[in-house]
N, C-alpha and C. Protein backbone atom coordinates (compact mmCIF):
# COMPACT_ATOMS: atom_id res chain seq x y z
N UNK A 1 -15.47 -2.04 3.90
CA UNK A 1 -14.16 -1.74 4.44
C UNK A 1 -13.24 -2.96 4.35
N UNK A 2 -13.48 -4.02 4.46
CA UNK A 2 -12.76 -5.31 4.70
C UNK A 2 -12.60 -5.70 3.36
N UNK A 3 -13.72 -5.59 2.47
CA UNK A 3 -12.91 -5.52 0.71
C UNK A 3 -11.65 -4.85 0.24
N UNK A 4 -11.66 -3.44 0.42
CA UNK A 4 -10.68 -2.62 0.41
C UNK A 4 -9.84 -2.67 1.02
N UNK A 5 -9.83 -3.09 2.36
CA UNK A 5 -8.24 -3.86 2.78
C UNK A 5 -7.80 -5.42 2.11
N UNK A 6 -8.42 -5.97 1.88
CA UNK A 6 -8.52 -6.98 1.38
C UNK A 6 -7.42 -6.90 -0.50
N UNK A 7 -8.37 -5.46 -0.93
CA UNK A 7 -7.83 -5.76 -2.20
C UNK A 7 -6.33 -4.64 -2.25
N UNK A 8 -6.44 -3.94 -1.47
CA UNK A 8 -5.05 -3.38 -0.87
C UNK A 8 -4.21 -4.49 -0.20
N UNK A 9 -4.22 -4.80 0.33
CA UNK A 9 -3.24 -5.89 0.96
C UNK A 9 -2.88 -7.00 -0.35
N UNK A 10 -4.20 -7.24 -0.86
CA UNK A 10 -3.34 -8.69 -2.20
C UNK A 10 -2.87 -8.14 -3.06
N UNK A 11 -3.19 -6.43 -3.80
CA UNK A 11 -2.28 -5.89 -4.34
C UNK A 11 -0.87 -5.61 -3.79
N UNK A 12 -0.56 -5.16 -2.94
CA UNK A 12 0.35 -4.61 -2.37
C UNK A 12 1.38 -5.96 -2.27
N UNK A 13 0.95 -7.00 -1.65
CA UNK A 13 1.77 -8.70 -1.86
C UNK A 13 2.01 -8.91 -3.30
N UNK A 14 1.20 -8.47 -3.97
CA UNK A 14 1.37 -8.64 -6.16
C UNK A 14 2.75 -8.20 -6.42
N UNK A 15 2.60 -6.63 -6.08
CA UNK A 15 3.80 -5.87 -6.54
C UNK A 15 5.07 -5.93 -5.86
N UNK A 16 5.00 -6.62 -4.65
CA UNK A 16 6.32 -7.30 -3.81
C UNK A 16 6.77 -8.17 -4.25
N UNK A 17 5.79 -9.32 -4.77
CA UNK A 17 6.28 -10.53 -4.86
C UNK A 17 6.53 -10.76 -6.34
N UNK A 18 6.00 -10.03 -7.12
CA UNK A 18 5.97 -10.49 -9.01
C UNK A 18 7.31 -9.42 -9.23
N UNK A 19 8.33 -9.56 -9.44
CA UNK A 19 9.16 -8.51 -10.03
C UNK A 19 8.77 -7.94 -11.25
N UNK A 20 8.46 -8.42 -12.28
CA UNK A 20 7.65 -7.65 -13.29
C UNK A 20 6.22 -6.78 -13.21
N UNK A 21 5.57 -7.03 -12.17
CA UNK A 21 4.95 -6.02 -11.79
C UNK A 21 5.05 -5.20 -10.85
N UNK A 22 6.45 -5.22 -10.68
CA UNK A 22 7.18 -4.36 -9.47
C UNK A 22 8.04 -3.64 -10.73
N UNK A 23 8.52 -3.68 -11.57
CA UNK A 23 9.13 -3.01 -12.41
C UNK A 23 8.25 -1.71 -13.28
N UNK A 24 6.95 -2.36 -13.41
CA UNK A 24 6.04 -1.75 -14.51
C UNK A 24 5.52 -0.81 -13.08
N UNK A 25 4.99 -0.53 -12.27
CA UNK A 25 4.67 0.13 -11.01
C UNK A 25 5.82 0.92 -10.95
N UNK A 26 6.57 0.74 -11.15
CA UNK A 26 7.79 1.61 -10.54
C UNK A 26 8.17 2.55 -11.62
N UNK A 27 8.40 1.79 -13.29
CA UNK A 27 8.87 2.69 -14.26
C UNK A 27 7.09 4.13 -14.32
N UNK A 28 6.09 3.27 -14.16
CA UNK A 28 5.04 4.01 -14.04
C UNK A 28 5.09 5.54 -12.76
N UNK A 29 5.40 5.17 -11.76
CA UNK A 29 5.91 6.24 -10.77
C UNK A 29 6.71 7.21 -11.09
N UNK A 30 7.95 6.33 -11.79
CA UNK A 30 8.99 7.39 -12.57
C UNK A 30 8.38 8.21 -13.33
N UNK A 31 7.47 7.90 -14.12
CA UNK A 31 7.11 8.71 -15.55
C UNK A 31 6.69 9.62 -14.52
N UNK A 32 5.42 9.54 -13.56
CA UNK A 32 5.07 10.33 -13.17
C UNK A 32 5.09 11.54 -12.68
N UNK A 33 6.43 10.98 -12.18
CA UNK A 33 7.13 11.95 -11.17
C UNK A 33 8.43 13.12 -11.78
N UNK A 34 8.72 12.63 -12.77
CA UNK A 34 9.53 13.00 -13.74
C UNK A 34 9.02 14.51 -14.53
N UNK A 35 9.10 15.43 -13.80
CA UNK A 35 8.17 17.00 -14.09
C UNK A 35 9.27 17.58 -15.83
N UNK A 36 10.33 16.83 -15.90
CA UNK A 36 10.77 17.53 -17.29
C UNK A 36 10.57 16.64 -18.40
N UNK A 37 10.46 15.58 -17.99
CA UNK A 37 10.52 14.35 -18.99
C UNK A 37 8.51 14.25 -19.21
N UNK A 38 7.44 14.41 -18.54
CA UNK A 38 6.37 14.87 -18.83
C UNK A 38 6.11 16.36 -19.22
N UNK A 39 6.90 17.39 -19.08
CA UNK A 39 6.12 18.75 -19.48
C UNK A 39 6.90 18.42 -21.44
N UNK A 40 7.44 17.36 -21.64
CA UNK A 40 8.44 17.27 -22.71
C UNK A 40 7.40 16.38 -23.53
N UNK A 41 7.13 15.66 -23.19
CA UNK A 41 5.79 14.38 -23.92
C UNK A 41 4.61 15.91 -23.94
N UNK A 42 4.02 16.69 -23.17
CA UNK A 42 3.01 17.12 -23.23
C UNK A 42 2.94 18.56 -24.19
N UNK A 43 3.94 19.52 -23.82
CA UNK A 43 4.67 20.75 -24.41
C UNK A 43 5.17 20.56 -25.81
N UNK A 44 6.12 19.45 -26.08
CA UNK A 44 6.86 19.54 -27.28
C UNK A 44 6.74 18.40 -27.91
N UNK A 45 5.51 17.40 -27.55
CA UNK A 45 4.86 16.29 -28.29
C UNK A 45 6.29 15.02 -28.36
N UNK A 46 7.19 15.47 -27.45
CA UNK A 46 8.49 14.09 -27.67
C UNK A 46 7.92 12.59 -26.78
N UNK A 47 8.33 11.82 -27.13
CA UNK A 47 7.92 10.58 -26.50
C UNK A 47 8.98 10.23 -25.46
N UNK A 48 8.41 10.33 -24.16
CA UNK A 48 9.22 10.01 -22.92
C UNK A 48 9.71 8.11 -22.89
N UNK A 49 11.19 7.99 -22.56
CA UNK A 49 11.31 6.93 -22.30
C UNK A 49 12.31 7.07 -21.02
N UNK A 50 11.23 6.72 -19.83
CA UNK A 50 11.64 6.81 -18.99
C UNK A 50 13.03 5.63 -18.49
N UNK A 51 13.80 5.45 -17.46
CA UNK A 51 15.07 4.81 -16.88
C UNK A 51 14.30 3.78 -16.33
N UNK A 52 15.20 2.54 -16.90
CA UNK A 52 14.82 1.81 -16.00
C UNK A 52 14.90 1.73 -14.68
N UNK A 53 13.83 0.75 -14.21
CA UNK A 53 13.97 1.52 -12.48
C UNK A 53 13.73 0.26 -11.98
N UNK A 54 15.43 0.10 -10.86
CA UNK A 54 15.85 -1.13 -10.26
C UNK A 54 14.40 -1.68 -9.15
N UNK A 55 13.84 -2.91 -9.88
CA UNK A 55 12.36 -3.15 -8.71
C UNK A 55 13.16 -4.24 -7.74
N UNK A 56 13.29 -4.12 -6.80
CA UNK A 56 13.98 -4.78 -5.71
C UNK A 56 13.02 -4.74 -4.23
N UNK A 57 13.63 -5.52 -3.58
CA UNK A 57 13.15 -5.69 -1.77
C UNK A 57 14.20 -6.24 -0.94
N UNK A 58 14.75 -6.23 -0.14
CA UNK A 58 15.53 -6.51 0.99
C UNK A 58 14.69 -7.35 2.07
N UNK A 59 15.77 -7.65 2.55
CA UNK A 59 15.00 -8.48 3.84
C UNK A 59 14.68 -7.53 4.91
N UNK A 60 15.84 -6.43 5.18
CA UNK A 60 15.78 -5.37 6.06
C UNK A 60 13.75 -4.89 5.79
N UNK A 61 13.85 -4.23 4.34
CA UNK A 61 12.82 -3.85 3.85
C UNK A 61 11.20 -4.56 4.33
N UNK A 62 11.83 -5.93 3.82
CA UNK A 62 9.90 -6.68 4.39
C UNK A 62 10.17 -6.75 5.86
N UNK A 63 11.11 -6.56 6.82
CA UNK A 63 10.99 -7.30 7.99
C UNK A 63 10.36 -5.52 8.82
N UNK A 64 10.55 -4.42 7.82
CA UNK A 64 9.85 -2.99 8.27
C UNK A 64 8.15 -3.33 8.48
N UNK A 65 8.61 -3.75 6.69
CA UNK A 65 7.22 -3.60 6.59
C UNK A 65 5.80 -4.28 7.47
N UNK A 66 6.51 -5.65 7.82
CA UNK A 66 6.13 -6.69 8.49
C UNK A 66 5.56 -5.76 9.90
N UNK A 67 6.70 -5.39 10.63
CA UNK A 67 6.61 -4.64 11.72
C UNK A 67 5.92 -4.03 11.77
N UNK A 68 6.10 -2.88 10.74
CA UNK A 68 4.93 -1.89 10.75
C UNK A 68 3.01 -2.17 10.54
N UNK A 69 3.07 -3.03 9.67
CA UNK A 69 1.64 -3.92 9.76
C UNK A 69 1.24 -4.11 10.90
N UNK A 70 2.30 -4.85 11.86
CA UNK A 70 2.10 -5.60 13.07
C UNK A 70 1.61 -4.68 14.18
N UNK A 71 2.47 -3.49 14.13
CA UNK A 71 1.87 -2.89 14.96
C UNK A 71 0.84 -1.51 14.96
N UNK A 72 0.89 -1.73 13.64
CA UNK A 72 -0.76 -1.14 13.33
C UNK A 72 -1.73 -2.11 13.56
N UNK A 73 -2.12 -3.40 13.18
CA UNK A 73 -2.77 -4.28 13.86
C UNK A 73 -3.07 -4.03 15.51
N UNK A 74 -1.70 -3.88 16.33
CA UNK A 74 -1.59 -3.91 17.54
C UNK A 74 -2.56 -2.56 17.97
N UNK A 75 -2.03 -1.50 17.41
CA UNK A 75 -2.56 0.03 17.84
C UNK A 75 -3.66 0.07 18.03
N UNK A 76 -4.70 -0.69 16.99
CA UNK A 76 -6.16 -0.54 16.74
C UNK A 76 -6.47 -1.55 18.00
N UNK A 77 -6.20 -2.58 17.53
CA UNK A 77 -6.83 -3.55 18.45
C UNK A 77 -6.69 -3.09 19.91
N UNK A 78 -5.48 -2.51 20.71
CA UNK A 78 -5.77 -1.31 21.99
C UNK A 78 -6.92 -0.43 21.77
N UNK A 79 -6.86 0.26 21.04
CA UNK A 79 -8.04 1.07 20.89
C UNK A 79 -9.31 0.95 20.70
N UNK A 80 -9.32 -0.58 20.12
CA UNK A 80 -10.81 -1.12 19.88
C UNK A 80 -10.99 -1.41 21.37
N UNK A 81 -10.41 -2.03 22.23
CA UNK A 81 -10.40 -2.72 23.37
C UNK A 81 -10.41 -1.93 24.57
N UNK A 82 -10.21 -0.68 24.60
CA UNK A 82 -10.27 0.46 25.31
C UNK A 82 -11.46 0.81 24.99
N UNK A 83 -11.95 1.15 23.80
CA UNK A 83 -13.26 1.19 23.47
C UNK A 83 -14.36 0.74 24.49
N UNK A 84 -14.53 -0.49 24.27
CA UNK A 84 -15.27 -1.90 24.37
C UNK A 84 -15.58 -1.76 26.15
N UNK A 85 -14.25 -1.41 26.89
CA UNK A 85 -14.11 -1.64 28.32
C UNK A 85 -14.29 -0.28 29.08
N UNK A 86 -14.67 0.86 28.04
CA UNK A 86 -15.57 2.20 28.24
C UNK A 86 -16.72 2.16 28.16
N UNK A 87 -17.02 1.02 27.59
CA UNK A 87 -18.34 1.17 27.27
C UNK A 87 -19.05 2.09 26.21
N UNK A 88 -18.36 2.29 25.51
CA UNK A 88 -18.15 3.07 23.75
C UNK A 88 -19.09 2.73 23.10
N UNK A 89 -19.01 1.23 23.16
CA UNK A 89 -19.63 0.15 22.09
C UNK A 89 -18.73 0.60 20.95
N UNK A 90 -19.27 -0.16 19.41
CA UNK A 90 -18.74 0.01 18.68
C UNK A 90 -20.32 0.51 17.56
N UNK A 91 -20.05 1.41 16.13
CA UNK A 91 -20.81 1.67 15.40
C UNK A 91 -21.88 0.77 15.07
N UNK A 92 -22.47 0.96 14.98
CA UNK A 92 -23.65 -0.34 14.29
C UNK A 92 -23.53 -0.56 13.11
N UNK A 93 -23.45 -2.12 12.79
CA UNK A 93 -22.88 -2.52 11.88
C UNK A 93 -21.58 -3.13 11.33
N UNK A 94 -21.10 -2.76 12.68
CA UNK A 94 -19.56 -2.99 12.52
C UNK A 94 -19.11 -4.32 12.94
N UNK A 95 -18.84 -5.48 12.50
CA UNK A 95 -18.78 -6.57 12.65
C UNK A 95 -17.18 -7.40 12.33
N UNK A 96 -16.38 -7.11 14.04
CA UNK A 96 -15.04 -7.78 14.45
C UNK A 96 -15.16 -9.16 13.92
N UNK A 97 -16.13 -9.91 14.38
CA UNK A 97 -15.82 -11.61 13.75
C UNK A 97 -16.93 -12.33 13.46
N UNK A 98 -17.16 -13.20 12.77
CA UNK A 98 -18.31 -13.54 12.20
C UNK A 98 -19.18 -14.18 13.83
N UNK A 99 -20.36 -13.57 13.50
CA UNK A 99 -21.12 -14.11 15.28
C UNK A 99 -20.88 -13.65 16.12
N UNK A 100 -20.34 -12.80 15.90
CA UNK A 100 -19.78 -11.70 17.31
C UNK A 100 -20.86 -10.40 17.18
């Protein structure tokens, strides 16, 4: 579990922070999403060239995103801690901090 957040989170900082791989992610989405410009590559063999697609971030934007991290962090950690002080325990195996 902590890999996979791990490699979600340093991806997710990649495509924020590299504008060229915020461009190629994004024109990639477009193609995707683009239901006439793919039934057109697939149906009538034409080669899609999708729009370029403005890769940008705002400050408004990371200071969401920031937030929203933050208080998903926050949510769990109540809930782990509500847990804990029920006397829940936690799964076996499940290991909050190293030695804990």
């Amino acid at each position: 579990m902590v890999t996979v957040a791990a490699l979600l989170l340093t991806d997710s900082l990649a495509v924020g922070a590299v504008p060229v791989l915020a461009r190629g992610v994004g024109g990639a989405a477009q193609a995707f999403t683009d239901h006439g410009g793919y039934a057109a590559v697939v149906l009538d063999g034409r080669t899609a060239a999708p729009d370029g697609v403005a890769a940008w971030w705002s400050w408004s934007g990371a200071g969401f995103g920031l937030l929203s991290a933050v208080l998903a962090a926050g949510i769990a950690a109540v809930a782990v801690r509500r847990a804990l002080a029920a006397g829940a325990g936690l799964p076996a195996g499940l290991v909050l901090w190293p030695g804990g």
